[in-house]
C-alpha atoms as a PDB file:
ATOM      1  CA  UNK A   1     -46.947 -42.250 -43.375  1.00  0.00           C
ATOM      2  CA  UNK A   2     -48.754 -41.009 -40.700  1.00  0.00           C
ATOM      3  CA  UNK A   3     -51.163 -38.756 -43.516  1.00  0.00           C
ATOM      4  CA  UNK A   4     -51.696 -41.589 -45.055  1.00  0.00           C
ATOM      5  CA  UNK A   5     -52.760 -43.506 -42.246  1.00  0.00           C
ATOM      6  CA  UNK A   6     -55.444 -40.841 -41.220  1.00  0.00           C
ATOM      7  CA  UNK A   7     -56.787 -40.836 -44.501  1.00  0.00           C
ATOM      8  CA  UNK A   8     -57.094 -44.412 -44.938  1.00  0.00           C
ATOM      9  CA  UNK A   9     -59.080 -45.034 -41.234  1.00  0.00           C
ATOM     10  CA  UNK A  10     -61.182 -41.954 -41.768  1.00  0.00           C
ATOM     11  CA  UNK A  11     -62.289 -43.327 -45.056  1.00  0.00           C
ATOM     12  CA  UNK A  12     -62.729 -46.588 -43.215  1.00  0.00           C
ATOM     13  CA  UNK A  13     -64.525 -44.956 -40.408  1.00  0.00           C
ATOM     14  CA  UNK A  14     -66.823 -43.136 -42.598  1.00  0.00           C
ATOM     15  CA  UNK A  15     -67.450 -46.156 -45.035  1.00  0.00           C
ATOM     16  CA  UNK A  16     -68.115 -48.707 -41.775  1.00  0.00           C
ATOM     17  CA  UNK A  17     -70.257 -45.861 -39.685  1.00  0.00           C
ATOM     18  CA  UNK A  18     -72.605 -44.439 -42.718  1.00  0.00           C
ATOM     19  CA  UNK A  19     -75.778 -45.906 -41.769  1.00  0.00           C
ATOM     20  CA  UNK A  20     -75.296 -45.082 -38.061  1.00  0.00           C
ATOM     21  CA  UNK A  21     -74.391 -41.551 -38.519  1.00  0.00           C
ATOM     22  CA  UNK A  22     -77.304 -40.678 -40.683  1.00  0.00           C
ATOM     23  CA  UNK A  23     -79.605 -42.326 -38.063  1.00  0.00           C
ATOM     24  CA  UNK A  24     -77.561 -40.528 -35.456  1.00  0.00           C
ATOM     25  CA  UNK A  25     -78.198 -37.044 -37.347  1.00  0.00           C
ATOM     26  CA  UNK A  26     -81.822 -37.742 -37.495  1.00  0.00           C
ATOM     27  CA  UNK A  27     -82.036 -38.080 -33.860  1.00  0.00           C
ATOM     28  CA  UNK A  28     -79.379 -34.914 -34.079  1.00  0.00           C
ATOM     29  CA  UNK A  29     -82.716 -33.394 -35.873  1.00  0.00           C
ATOM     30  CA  UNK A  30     -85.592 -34.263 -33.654  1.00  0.00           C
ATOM     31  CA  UNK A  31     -83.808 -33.619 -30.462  1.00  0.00           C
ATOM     32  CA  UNK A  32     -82.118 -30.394 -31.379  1.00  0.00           C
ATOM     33  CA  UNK A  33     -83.259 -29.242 -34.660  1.00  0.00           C
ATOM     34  CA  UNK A  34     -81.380 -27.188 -37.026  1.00  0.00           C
ATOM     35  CA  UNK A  35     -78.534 -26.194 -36.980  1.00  0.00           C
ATOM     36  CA  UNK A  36     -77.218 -30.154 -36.563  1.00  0.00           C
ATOM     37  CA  UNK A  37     -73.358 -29.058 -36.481  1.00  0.00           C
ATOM     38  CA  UNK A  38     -71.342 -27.145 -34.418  1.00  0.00           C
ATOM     39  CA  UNK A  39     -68.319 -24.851 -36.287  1.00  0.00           C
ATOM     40  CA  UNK A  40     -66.088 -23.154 -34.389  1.00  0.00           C
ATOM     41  CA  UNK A  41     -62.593 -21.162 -35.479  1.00  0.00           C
ATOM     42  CA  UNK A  42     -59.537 -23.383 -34.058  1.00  0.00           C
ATOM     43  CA  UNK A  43     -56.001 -23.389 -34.450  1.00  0.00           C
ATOM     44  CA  UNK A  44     -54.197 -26.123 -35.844  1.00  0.00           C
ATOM     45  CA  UNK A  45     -50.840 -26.812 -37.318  1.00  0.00           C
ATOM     46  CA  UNK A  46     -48.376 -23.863 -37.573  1.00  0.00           C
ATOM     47  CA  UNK A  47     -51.351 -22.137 -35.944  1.00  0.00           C
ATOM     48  CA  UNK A  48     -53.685 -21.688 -38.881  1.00  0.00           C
ATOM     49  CA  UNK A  49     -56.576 -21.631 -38.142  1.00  0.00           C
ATOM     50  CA  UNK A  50     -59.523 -24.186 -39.343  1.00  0.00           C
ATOM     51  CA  UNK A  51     -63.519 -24.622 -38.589  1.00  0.00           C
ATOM     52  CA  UNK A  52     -63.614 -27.796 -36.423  1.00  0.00           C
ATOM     53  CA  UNK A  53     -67.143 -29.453 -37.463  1.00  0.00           C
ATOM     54  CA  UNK A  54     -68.601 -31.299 -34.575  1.00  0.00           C
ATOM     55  CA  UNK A  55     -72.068 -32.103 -33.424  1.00  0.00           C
ATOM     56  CA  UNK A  56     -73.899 -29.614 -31.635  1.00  0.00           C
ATOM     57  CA  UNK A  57     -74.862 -30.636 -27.858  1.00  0.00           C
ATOM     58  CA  UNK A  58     -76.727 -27.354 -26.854  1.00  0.00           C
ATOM     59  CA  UNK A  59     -79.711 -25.242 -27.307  1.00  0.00           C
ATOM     60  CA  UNK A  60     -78.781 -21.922 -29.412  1.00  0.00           C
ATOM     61  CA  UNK A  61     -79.981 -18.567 -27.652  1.00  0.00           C
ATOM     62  CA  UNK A  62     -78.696 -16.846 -24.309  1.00  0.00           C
ATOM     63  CA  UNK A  63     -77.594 -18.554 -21.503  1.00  0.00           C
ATOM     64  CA  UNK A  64     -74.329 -20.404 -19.718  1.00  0.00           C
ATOM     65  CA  UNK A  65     -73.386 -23.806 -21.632  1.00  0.00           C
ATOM     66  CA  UNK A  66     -74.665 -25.539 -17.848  1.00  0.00           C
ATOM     67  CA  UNK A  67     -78.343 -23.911 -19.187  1.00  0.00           C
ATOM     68  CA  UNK A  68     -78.393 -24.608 -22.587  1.00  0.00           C
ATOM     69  CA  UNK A  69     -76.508 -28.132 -22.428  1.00  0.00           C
ATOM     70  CA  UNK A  70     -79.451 -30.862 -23.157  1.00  0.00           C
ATOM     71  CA  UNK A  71     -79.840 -34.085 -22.197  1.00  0.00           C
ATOM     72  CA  UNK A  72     -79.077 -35.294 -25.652  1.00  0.00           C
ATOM     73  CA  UNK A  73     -76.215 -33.306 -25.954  1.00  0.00           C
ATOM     74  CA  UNK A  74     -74.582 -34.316 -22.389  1.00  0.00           C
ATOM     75  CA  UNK A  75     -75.400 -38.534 -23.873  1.00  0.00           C
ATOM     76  CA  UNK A  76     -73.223 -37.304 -27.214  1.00  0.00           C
ATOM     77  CA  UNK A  77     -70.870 -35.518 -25.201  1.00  0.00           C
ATOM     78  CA  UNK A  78     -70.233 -38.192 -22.674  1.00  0.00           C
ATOM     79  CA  UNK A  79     -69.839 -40.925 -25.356  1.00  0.00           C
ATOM     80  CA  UNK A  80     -67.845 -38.969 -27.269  1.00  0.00           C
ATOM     81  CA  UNK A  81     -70.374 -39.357 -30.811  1.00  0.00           C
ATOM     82  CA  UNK A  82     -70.542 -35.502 -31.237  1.00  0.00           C
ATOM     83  CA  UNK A  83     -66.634 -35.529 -32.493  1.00  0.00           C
ATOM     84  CA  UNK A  84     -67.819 -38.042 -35.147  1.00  0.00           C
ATOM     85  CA  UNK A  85     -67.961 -35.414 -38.032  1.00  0.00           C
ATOM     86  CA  UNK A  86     -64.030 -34.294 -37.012  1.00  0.00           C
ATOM     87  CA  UNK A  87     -63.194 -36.884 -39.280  1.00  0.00           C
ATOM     88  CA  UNK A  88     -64.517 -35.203 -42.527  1.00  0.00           C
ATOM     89  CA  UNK A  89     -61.297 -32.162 -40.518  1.00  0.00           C
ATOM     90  CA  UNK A  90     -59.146 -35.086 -40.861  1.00  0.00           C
ATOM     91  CA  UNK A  91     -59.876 -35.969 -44.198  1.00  0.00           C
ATOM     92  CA  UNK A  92     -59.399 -32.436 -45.514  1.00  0.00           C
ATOM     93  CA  UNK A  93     -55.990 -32.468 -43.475  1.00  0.00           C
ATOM     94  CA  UNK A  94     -57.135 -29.943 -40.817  1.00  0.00           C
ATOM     95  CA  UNK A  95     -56.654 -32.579 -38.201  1.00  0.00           C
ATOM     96  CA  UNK A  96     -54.955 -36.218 -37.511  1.00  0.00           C
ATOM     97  CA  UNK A  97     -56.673 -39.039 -35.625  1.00  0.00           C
ATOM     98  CA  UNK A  98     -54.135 -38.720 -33.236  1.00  0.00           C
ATOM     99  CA  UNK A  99     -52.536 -35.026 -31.838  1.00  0.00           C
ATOM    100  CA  UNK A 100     -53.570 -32.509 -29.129  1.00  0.00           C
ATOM    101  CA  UNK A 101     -57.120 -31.322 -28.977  1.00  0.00           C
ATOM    102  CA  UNK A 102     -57.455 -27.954 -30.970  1.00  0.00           C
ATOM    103  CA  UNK A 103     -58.435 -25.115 -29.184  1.00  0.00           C
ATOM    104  CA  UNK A 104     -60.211 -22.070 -30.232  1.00  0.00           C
ATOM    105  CA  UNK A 105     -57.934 -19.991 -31.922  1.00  0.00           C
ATOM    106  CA  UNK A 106     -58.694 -16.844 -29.314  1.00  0.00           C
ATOM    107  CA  UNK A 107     -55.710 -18.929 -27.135  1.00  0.00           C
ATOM    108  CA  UNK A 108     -53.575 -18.244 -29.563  1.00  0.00           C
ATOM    109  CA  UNK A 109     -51.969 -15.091 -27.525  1.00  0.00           C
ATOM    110  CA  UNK A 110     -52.469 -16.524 -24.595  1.00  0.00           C
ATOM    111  CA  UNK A 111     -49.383 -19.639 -24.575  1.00  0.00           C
ATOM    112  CA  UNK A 112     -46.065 -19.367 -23.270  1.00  0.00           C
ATOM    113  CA  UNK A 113     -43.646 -19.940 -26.148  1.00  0.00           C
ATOM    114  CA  UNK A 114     -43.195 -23.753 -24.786  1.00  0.00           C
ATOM    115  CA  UNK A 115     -46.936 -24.341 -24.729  1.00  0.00           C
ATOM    116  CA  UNK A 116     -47.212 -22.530 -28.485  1.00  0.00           C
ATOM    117  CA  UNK A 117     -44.778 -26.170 -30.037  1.00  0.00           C
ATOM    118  CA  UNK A 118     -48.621 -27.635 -29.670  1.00  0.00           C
ATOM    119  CA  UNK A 119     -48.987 -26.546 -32.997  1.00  0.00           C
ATOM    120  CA  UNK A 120     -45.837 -28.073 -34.402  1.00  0.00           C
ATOM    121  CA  UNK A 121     -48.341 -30.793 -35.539  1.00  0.00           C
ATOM    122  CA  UNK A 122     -51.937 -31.440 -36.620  1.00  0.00           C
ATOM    123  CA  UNK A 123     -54.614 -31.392 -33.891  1.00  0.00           C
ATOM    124  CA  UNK A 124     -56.277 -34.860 -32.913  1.00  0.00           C
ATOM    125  CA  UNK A 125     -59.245 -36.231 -32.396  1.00  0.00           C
ATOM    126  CA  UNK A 126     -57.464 -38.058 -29.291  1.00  0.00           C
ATOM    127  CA  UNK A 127     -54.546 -37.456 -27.764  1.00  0.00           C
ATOM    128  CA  UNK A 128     -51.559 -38.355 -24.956  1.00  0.00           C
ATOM    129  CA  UNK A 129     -53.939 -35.403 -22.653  1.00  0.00           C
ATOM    130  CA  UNK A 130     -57.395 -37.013 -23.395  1.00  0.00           C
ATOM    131  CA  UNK A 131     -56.194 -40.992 -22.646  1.00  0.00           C
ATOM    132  CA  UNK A 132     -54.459 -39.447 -19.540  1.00  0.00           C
ATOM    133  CA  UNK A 133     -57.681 -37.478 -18.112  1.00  0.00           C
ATOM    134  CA  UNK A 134     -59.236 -35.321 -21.047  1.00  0.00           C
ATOM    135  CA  UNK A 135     -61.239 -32.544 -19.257  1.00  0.00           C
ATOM    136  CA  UNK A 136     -60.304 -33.397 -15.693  1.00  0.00           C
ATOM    137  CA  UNK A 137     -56.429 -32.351 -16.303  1.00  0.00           C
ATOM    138  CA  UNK A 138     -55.672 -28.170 -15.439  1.00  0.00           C
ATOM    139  CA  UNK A 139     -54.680 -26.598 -18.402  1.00  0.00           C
ATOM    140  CA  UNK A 140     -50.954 -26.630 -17.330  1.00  0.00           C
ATOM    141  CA  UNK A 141     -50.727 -30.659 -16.848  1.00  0.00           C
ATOM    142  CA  UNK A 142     -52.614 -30.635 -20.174  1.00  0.00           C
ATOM    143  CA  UNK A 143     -50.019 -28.933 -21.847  1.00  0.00           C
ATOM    144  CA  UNK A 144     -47.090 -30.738 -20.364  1.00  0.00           C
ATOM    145  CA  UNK A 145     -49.360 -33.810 -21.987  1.00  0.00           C
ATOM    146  CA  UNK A 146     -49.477 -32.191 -25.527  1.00  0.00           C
ATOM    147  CA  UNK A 147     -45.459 -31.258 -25.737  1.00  0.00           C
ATOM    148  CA  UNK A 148     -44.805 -34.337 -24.358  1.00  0.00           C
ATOM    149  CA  UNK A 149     -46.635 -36.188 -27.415  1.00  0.00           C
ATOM    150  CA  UNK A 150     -45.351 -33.060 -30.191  1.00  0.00           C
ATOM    151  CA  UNK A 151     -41.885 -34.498 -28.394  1.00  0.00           C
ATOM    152  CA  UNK A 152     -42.442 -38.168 -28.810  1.00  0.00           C
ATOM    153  CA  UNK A 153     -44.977 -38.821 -31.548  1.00  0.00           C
ATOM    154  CA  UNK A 154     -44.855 -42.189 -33.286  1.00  0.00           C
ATOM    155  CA  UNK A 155     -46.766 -44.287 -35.205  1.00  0.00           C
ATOM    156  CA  UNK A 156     -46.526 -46.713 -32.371  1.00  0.00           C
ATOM    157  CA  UNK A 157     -47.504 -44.213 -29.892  1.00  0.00           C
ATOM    158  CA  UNK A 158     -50.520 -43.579 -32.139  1.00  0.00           C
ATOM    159  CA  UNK A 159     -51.712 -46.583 -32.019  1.00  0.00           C
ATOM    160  CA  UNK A 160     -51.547 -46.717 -28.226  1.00  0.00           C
ATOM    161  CA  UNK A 161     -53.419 -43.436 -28.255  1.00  0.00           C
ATOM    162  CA  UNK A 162     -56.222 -45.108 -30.510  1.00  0.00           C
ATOM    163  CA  UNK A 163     -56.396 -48.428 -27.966  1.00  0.00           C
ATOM    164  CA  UNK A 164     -56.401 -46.223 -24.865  1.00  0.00           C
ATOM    165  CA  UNK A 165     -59.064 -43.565 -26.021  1.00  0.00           C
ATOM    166  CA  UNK A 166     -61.718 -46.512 -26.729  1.00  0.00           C
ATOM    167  CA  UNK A 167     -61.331 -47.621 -22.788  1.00  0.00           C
ATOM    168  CA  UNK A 168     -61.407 -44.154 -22.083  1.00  0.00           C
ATOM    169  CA  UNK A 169     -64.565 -43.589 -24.104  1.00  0.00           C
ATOM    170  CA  UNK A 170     -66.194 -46.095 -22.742  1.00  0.00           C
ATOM    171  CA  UNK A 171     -65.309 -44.894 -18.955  1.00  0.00           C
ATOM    172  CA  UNK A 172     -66.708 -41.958 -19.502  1.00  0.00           C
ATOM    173  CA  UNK A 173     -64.618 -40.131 -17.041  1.00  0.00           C
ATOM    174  CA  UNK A 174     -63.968 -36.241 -16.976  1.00  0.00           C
ATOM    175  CA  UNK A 175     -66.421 -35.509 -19.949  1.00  0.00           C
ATOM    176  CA  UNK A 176     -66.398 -32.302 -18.203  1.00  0.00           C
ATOM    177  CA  UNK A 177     -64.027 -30.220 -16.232  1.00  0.00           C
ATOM    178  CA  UNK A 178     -65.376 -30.525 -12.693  1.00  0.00           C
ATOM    179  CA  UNK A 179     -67.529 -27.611 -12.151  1.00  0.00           C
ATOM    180  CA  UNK A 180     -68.544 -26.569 -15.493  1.00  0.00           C
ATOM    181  CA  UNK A 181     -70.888 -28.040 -17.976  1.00  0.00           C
ATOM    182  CA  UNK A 182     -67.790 -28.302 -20.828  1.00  0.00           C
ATOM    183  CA  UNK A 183     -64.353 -26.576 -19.512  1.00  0.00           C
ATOM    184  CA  UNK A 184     -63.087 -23.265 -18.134  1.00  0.00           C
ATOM    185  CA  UNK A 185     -61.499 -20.784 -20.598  1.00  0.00           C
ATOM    186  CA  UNK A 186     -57.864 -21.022 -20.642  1.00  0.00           C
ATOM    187  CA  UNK A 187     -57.338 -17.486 -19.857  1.00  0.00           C
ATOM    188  CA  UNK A 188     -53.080 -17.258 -19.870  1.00  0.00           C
ATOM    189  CA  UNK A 189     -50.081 -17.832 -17.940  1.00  0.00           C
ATOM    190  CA  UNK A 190     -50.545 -15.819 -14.574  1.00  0.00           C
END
């Protein structure tokens, strides 16, 4: 049911958004040129890992993400349009609308055995940790966030999710973890 759901409203999404995302990747274009997307190795259900396409919101070269963030890229990032194109992930079945954020699959080691049932279902685009304080949460309360939902998941709590993360996307509170121009590396348990 829940497949079915995601496929349906990404179709939807995609059908109802066409004309703004191709005038959205032209601006993509003429503010940061080529490459427009950004792919990056994530793990998702099971832990297998899957290329997360999203729009890119920084200059490529050397540098911190704080130096090569752009102003075009922090407007994206803040209003949430650069995750957008994670809808083609949940159309393929990399992802669900609704699930904990994938992380890059280096973390993979790095989880405690509780924080590894994550990945007992698909990644989101939203999820229980992003409505409840997306990048301002430490990595431990985010956790607690994600096995709470892998614990609790239901179509009705999806559709909470879905309400929650459009107040919460137009807030545009904790874009970024405090300090940093995205969010620290989860480096392990200590």
């Amino acid at each position: 049911m829940k497949r079915l759901f995601d496929i349906l409203c990404s179709l939807l999404l995609l059908s109802v958004l066409c004309l703004p995302l191709l005038l959205l990747l032209i601006l993509q274009l003429i503010n940061l040129g080529r490459p427009l997307f950004f792919r990056q190795r994530r793990a998702g259900k099971d832990g297998r890992a899957f290329n997360i396409l999203k729009l890119r919101s920084m200059r490529n070269g050397p540098g911190s993400d704080e130096e090569r963030l752009t102003t075009w890229g922090q407007f994206i990032r803040s209003t949430s349009l650069d995750e957008l194109p994670e809808l083609w992930n949940v159309l393929k079945g990399e992802m669900s609308l609704v699930g904990p954020r994938p992380l890059p699959t280096i973390y993979l080691d790095r989880y405690s055995a509780e924080q590894a049932r994550r990945h007992e279902v698909r990644p989101g685009i939203t999820g229980w940790a992003q409505v409840k304080g997306r990048n301002g949460l430490t990595w431990q309360r985010q956790f607690e966030l994600d096995l709470w939902y892998v614990e609790n998941h239901s179509c009705l709590l999806d559709l909470k999710i879905l309400c929650l993360t459009i107040t919460t996307v137009l807030r545009r509170e904790n874009i970024s973890e405090e300090g940093h121009a995205t969010r620290s590396e989860f480096l392990g348990n200590e």
